[in-house]
C-alpha atoms as a PDB file:
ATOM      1  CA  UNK A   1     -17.546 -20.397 -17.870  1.00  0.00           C
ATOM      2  CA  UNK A   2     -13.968 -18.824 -18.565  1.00  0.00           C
ATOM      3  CA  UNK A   3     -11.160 -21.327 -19.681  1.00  0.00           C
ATOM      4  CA  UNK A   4     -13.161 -24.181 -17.778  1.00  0.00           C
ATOM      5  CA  UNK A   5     -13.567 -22.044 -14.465  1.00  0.00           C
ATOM      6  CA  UNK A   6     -16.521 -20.489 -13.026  1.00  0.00           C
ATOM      7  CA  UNK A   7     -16.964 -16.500 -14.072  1.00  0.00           C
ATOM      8  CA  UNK A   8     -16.388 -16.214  -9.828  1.00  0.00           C
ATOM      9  CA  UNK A   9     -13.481 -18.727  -9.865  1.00  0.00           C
ATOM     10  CA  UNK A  10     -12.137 -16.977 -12.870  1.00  0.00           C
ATOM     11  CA  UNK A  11     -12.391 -13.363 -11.333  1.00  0.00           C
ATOM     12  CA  UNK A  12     -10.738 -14.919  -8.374  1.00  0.00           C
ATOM     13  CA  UNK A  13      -8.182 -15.913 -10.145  1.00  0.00           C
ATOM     14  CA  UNK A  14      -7.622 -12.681 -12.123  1.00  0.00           C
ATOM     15  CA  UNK A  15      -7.713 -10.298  -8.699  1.00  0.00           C
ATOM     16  CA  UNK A  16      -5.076 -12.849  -7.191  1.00  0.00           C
ATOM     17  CA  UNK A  17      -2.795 -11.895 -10.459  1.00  0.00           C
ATOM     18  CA  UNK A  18      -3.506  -8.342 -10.404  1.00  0.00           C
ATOM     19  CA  UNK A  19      -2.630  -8.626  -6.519  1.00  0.00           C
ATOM     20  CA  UNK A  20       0.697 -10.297  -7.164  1.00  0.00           C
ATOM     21  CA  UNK A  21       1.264  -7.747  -9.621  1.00  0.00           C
ATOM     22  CA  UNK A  22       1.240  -4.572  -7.527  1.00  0.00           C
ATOM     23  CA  UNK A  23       2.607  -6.359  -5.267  1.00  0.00           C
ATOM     24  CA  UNK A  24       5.886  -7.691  -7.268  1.00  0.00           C
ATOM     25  CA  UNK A  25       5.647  -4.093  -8.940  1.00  0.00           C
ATOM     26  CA  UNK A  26       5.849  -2.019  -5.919  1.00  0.00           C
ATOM     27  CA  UNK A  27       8.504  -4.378  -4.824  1.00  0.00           C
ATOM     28  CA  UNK A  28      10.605  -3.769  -8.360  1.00  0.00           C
ATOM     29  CA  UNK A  29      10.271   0.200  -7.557  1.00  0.00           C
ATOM     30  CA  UNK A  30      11.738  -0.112  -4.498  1.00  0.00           C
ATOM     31  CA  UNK A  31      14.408  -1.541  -5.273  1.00  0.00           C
ATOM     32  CA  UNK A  32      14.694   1.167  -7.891  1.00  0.00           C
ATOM     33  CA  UNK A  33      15.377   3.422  -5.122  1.00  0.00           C
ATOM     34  CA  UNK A  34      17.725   0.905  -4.048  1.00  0.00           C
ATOM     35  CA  UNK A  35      19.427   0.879  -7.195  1.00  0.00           C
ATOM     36  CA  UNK A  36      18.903  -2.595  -7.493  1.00  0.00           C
ATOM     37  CA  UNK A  37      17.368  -4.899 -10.537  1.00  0.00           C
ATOM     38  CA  UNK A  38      15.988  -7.623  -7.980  1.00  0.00           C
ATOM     39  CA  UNK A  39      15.390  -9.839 -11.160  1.00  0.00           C
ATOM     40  CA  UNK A  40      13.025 -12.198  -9.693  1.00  0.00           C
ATOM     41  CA  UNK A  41      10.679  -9.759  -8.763  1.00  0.00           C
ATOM     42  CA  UNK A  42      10.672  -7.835 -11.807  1.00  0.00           C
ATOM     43  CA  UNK A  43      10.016 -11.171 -14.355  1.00  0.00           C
ATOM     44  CA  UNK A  44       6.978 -11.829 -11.619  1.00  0.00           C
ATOM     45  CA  UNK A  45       5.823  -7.981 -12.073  1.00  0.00           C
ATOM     46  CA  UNK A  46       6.128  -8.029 -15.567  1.00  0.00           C
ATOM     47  CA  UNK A  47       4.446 -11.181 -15.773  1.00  0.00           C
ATOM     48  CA  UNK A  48       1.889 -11.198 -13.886  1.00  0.00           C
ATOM     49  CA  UNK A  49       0.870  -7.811 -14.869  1.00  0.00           C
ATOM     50  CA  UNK A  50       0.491  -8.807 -18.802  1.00  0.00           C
ATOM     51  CA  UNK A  51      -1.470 -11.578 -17.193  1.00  0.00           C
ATOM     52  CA  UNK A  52      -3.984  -9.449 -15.731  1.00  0.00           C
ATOM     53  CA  UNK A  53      -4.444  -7.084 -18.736  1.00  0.00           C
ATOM     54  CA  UNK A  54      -4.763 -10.291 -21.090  1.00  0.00           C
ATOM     55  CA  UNK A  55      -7.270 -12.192 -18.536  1.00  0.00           C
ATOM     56  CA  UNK A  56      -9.068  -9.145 -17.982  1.00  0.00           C
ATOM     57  CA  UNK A  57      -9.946  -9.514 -21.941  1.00  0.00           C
ATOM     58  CA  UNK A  58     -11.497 -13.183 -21.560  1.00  0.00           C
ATOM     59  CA  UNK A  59     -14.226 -11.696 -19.338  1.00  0.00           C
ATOM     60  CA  UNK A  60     -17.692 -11.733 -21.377  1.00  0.00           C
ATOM     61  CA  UNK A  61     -18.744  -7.778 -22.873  1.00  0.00           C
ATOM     62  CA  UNK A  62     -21.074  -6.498 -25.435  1.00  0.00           C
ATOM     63  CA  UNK A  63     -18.803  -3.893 -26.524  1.00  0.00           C
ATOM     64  CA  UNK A  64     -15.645  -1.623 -26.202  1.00  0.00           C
ATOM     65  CA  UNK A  65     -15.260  -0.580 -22.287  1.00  0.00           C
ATOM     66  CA  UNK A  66     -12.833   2.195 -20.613  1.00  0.00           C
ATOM     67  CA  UNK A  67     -11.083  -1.179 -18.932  1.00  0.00           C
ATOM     68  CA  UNK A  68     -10.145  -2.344 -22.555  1.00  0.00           C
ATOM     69  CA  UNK A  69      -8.726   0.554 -23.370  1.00  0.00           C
ATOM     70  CA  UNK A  70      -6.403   0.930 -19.983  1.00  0.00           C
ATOM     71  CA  UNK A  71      -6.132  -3.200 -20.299  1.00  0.00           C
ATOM     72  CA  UNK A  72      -4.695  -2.095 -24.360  1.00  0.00           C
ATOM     73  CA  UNK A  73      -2.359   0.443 -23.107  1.00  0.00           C
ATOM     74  CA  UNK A  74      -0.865  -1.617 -20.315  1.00  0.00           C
ATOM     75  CA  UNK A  75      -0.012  -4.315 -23.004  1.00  0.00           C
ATOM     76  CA  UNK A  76       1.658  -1.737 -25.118  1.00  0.00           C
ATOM     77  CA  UNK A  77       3.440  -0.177 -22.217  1.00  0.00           C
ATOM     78  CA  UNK A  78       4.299  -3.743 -20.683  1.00  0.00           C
ATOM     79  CA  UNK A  79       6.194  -4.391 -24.279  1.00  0.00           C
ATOM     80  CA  UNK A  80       8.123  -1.377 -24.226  1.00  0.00           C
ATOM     81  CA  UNK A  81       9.000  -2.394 -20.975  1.00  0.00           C
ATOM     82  CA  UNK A  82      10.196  -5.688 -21.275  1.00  0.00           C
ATOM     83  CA  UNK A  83      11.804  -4.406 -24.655  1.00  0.00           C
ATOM     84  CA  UNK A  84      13.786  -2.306 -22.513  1.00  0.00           C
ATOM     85  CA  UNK A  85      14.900  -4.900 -19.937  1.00  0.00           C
ATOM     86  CA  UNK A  86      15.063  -7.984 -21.621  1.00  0.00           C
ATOM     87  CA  UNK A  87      15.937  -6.912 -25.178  1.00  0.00           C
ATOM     88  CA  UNK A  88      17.814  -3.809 -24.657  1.00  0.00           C
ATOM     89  CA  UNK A  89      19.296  -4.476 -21.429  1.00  0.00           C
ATOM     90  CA  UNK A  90      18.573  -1.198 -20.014  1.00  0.00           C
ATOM     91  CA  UNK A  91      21.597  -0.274 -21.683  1.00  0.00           C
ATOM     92  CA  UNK A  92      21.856   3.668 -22.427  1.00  0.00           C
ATOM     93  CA  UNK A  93      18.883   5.284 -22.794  1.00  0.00           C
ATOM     94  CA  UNK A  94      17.305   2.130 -22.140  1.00  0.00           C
ATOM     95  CA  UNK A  95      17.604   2.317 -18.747  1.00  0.00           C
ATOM     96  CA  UNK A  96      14.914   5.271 -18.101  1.00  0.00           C
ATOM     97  CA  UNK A  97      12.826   3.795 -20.739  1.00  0.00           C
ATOM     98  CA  UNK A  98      12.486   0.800 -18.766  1.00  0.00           C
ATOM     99  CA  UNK A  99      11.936   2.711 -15.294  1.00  0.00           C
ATOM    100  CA  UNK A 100       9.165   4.716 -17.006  1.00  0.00           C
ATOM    101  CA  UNK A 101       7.290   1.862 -18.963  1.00  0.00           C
ATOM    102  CA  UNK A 102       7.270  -0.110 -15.332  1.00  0.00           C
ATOM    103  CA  UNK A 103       6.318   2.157 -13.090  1.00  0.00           C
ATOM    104  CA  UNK A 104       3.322   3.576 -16.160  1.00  0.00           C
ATOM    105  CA  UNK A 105       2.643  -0.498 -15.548  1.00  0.00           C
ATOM    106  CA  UNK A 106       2.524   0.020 -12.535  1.00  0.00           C
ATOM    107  CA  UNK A 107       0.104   2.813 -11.916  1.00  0.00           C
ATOM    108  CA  UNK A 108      -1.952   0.992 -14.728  1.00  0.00           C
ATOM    109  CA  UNK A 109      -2.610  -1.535 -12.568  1.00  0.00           C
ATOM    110  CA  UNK A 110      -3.201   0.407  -9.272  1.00  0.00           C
ATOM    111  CA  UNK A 111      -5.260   3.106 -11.390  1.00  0.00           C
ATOM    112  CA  UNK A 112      -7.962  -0.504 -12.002  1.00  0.00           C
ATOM    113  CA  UNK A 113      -7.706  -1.258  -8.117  1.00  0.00           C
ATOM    114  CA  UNK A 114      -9.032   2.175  -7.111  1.00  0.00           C
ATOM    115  CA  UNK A 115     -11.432   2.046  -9.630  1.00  0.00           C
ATOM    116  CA  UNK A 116     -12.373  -1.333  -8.514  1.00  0.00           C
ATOM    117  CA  UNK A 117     -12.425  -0.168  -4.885  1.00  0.00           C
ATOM    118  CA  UNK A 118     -14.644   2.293  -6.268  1.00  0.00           C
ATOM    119  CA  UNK A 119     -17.073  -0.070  -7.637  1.00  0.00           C
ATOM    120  CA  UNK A 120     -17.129  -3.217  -5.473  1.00  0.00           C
ATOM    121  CA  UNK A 121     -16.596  -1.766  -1.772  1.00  0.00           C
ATOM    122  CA  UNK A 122     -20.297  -0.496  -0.940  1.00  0.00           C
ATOM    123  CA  UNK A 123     -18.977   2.127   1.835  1.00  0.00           C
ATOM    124  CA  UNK A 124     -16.379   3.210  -0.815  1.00  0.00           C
ATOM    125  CA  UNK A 125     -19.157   3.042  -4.070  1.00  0.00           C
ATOM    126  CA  UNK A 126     -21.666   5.476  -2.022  1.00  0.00           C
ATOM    127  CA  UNK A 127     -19.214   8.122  -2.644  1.00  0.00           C
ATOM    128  CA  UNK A 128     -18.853   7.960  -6.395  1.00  0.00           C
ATOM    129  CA  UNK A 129     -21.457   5.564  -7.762  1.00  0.00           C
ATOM    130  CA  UNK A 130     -20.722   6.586 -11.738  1.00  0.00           C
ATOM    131  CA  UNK A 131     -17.243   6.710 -11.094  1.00  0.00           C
ATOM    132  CA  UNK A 132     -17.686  10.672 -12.311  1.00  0.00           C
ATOM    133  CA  UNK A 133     -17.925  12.361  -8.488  1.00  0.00           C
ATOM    134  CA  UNK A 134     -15.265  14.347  -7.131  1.00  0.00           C
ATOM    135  CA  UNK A 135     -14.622  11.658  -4.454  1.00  0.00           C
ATOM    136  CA  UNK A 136     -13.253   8.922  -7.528  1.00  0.00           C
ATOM    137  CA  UNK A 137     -11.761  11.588  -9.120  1.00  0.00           C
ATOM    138  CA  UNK A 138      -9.977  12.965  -6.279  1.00  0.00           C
ATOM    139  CA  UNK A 139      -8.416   9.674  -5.286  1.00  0.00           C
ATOM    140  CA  UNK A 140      -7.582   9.249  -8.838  1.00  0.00           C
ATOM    141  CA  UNK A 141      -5.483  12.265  -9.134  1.00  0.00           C
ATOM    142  CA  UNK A 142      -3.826  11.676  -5.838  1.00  0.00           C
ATOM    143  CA  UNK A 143      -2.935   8.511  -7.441  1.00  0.00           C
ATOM    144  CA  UNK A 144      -1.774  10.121 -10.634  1.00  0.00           C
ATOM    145  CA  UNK A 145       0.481  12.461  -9.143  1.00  0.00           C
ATOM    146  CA  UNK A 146       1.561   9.952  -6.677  1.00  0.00           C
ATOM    147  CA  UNK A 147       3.230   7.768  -9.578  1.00  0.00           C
ATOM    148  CA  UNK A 148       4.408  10.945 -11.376  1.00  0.00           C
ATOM    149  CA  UNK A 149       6.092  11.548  -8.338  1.00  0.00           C
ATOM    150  CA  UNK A 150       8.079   8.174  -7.683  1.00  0.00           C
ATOM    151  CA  UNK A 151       8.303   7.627 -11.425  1.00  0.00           C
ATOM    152  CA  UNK A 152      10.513  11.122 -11.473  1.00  0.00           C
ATOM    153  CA  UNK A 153      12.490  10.193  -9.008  1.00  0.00           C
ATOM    154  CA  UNK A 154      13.043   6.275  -9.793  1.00  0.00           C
ATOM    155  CA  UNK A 155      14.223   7.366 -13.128  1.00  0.00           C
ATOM    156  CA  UNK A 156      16.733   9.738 -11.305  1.00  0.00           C
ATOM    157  CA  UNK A 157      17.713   6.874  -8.680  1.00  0.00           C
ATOM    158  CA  UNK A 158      18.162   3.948 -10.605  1.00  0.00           C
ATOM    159  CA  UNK A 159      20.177   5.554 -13.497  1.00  0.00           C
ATOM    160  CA  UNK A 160      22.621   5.601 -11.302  1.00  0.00           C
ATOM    161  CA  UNK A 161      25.123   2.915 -11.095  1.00  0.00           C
ATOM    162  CA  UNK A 162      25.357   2.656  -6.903  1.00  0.00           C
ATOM    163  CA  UNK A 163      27.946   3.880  -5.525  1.00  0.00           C
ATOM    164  CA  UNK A 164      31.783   2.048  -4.931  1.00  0.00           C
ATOM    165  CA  UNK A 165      32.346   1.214  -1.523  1.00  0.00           C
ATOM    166  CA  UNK A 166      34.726   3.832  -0.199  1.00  0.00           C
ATOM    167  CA  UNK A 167      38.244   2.008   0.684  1.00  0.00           C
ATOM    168  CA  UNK A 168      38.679   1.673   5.035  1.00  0.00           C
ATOM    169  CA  UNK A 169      41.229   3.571   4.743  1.00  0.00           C
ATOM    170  CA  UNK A 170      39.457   6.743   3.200  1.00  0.00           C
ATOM    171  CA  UNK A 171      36.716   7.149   6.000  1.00  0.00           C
ATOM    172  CA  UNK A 172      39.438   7.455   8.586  1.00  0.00           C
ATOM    173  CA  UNK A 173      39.421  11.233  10.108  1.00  0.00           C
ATOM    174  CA  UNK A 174      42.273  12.835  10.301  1.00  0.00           C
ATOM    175  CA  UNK A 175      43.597  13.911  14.002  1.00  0.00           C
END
């Protein structure tokens, strides 16, 4: 029993967070692209995501596990983060700090879903049944440089303040 819930009820639980999590957070980093805060999404991202690093504590363990540690760091990223967006308003410097610290969140989270995938989907868990074959580490790194990728260029997108609409009269051509 976890908090008064089955260990399956209370895994259940925790993947539906996690789920919501990505979900909300690949929501917030689109609309980083957009340049847009969509503030409603981002409190769910944030969180839901310090949910699922602080559930994934309550689950019984002997000792110190690779999932504490990434569970540790996403806790310590997720305050930066919220630092920088609640706190700091994203105001100066701010701004990137909090684009970086989400989308780190982020790929936290998504980082524990492949390695879940890894370990739970029996097709998937052939492939790399240590979690130490070239298959899981592979996928991993795709992962990696994925989020490198859209983390580099949400910082570069949503620093920007968008754009003023141009006036009617300006997009007029000339004859």
């Amino acid at each position: 029993m976890i908090l008064g819930m089955s260990t399956a009820t209370f895994t259940l639980v925790h993947v539906l967070i996690s789920v919501a999590g990505i979900g909300s957070g690949l929501f917030v980093l689109f609309g980083m692209f957009l340049r847009k805060r969509f503030d409603g999404a981002t409190a769910i991202f944030l969180a839901t995501t310090v949910l699922t690093s602080v559930t994934g504590f309550l689950f019984p363990f002997e000792h110190i596990l690779p999932s504490h540690i990434v569970g540790l760091t996403s806790l310590l990223v997720l305050a930066v983060a919220i630092l920088a967006r609640y706190v700091k308003d994203m105001n100066g410097i701010w701004r990137s700090v909090y684009v970086v610290s989400a989308v780190l969140a982020l790929y936290l989270n998504v980082f524990v879903l492949v390695a879940q995938i890894f370990l739970k989907v029996p097709a998937v868990h052939e492939l790399a049944p240590t979690g130490k074959e070239p298959p899981f580490l592979v996928v991993q790194l795709i992962v990696m440089v994925l989020f490198v990728v859209l983390g580099i260029l949400a910082v570069k997108k949503f620093r920007l303040q968008p754009a003023a609409a141009e006036p009617a009269w300006k997009n007029t051509k000339a004859s």
